[in-house]
C-alpha atoms as a PDB file:
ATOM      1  CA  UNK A   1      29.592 -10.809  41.832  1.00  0.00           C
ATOM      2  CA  UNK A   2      31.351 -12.241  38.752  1.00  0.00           C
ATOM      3  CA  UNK A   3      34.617 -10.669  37.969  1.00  0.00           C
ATOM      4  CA  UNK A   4      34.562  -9.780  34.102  1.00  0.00           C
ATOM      5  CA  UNK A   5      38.176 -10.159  32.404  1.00  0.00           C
ATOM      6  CA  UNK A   6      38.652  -8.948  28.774  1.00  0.00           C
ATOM      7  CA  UNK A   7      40.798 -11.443  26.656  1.00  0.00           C
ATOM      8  CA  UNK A   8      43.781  -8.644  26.566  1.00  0.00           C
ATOM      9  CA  UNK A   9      43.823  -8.604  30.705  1.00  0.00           C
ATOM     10  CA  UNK A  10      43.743 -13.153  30.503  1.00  0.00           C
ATOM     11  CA  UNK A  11      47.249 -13.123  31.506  1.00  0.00           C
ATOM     12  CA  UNK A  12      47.149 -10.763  34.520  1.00  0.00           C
ATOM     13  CA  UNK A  13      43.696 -13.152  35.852  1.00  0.00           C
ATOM     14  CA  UNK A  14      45.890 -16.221  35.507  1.00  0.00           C
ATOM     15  CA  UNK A  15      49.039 -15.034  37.086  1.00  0.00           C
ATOM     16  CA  UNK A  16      46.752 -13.412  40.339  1.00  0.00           C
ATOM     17  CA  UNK A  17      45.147 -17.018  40.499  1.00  0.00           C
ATOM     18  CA  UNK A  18      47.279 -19.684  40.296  1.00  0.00           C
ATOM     19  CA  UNK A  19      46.841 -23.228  40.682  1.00  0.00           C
ATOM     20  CA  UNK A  20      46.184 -24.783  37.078  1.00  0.00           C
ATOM     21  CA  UNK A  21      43.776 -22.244  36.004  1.00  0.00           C
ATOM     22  CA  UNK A  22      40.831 -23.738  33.169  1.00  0.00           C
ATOM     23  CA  UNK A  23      39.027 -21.947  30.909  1.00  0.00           C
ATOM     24  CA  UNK A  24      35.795 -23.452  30.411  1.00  0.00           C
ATOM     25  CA  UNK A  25      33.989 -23.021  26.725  1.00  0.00           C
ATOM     26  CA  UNK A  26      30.546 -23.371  26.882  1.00  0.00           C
ATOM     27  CA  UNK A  27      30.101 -22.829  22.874  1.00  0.00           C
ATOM     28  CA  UNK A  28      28.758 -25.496  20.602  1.00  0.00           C
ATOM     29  CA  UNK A  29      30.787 -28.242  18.780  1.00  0.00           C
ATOM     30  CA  UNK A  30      29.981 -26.292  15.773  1.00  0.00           C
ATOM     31  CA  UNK A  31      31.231 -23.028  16.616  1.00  0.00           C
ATOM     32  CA  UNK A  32      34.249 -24.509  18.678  1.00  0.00           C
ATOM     33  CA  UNK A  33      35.087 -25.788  15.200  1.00  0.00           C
ATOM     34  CA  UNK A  34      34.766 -22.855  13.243  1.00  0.00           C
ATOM     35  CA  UNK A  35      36.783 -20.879  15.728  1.00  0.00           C
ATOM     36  CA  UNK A  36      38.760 -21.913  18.799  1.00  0.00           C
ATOM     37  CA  UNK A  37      41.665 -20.561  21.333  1.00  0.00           C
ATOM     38  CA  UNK A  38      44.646 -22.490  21.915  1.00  0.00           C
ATOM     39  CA  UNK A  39      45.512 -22.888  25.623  1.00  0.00           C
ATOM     40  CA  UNK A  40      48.385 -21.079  27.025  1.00  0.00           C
ATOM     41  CA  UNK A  41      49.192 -20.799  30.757  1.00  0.00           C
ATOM     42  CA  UNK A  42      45.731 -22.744  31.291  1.00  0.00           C
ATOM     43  CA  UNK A  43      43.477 -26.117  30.686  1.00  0.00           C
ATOM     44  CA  UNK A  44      41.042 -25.925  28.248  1.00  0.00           C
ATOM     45  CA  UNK A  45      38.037 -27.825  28.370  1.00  0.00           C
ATOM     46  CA  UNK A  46      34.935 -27.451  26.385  1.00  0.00           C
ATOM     47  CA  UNK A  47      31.569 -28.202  27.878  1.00  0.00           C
ATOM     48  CA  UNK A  48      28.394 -26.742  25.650  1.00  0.00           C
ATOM     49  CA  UNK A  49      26.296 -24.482  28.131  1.00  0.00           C
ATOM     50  CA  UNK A  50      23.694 -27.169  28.348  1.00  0.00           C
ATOM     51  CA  UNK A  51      25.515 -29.662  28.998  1.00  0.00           C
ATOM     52  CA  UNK A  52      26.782 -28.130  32.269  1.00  0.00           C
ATOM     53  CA  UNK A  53      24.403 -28.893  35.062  1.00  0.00           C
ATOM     54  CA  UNK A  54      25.004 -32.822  33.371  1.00  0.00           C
ATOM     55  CA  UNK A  55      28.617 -32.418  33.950  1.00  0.00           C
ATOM     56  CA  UNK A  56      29.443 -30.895  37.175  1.00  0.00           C
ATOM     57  CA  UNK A  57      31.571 -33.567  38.298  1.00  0.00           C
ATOM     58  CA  UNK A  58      33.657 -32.328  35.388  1.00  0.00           C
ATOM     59  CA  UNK A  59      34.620 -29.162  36.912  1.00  0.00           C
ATOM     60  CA  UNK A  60      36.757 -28.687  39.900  1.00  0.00           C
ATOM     61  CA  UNK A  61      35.595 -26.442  42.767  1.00  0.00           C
ATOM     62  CA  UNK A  62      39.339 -25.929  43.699  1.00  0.00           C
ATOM     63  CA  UNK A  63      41.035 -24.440  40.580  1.00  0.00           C
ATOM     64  CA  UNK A  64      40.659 -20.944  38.968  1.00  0.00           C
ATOM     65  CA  UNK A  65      37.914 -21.096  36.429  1.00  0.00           C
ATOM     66  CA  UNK A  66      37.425 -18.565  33.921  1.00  0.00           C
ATOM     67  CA  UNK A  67      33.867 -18.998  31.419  1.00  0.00           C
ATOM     68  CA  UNK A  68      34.383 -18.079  27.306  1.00  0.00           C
ATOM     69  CA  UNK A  69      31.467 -18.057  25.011  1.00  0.00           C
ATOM     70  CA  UNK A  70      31.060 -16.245  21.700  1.00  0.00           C
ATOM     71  CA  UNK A  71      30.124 -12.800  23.310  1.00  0.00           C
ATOM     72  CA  UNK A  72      30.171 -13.317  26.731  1.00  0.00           C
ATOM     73  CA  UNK A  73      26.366 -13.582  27.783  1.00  0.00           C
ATOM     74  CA  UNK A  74      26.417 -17.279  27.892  1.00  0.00           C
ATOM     75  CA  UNK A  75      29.587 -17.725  29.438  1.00  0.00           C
ATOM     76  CA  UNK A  76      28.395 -15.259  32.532  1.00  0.00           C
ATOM     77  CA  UNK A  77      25.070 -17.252  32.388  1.00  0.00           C
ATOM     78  CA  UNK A  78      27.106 -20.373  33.155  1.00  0.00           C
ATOM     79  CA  UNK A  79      29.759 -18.293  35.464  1.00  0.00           C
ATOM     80  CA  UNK A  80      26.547 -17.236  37.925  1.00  0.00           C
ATOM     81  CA  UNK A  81      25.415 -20.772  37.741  1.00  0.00           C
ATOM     82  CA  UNK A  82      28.400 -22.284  39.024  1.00  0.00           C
ATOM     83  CA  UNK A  83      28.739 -19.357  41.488  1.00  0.00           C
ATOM     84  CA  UNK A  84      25.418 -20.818  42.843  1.00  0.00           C
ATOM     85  CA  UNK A  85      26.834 -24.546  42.782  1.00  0.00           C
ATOM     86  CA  UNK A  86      29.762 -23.330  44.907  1.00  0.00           C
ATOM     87  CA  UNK A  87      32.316 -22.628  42.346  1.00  0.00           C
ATOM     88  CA  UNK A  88      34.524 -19.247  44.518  1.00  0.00           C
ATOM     89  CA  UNK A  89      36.778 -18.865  41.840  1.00  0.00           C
ATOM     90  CA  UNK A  90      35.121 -17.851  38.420  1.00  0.00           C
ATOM     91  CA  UNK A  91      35.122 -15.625  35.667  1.00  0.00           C
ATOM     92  CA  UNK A  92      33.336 -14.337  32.803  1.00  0.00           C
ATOM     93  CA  UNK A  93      35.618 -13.552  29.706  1.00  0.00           C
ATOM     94  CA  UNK A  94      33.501 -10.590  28.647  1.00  0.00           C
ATOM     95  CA  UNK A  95      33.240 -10.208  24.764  1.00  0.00           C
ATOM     96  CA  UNK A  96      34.049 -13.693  24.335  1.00  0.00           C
ATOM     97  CA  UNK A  97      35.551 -15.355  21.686  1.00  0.00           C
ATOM     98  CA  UNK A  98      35.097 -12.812  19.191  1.00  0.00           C
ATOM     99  CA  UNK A  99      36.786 -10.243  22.012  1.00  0.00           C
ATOM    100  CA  UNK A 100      39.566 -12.595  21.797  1.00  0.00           C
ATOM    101  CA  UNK A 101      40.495 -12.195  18.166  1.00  0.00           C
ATOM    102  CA  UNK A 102      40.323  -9.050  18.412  1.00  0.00           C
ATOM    103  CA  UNK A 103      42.418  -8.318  21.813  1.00  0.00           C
ATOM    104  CA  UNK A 104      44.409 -11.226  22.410  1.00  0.00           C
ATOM    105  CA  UNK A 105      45.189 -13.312  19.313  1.00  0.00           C
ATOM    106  CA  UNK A 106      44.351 -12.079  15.678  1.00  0.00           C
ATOM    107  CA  UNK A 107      44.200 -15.454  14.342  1.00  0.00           C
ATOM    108  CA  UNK A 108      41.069 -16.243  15.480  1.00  0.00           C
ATOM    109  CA  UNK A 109      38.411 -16.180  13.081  1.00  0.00           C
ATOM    110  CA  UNK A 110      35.599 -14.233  13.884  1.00  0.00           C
ATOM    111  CA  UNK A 111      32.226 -15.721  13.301  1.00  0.00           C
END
């Protein structure tokens, strides 16, 4: 099972799992551009959702990992997928980016 983590509860996920904790975006360039979250207490690194199974050797099995997307269906998509790959240590941040501007950090734009 994927844990789910609302933007406004980020900070309680990252301080339960330490060890240089990533958030992985699996958005497009184009909406990363239009609308983006600046990392605090975390890595960010941005890998579109198709590019993933591509890029594995990206991601590192041993850190906290939690998935952002635009809504959150995507980013559990890719959250389940690594699950499979033998990620132990993922997250879906349900609602997304647009959950984020809304919760976490007004500044956001919502698209």
């Amino acid at each position: 099972m994927i844990d789910q983590v609302r933007p406004a509860q980020l900070d309680d996920w990252l301080a339960a799992h330490p060890g240089s904790p990533l958030v992985l975006d699996v958005r497009e360039p184009w909406e990363r551009q239009v609308s983006s979250v600046q990392p605090q207490g975390f890595e960010l690194v941005a890998i579109p959702m198709n590019e993933i199974p591509g890029r594995l050797a990206e991601l590192p099995q041993d850190r906290p990992m939690a998935v952002l997307c635009h809504h959150g269906a995507r980013s559990l998509r890719v959250a389940m997928f690594l699950q499979q790959q033998g990620y132990t240590d993922v997250a879906n941040i349900a609602g997304g980016i647009d959950a984020w501007a809304q919760e976490r950090d007004p500044g956001v734009p919502r698209y």
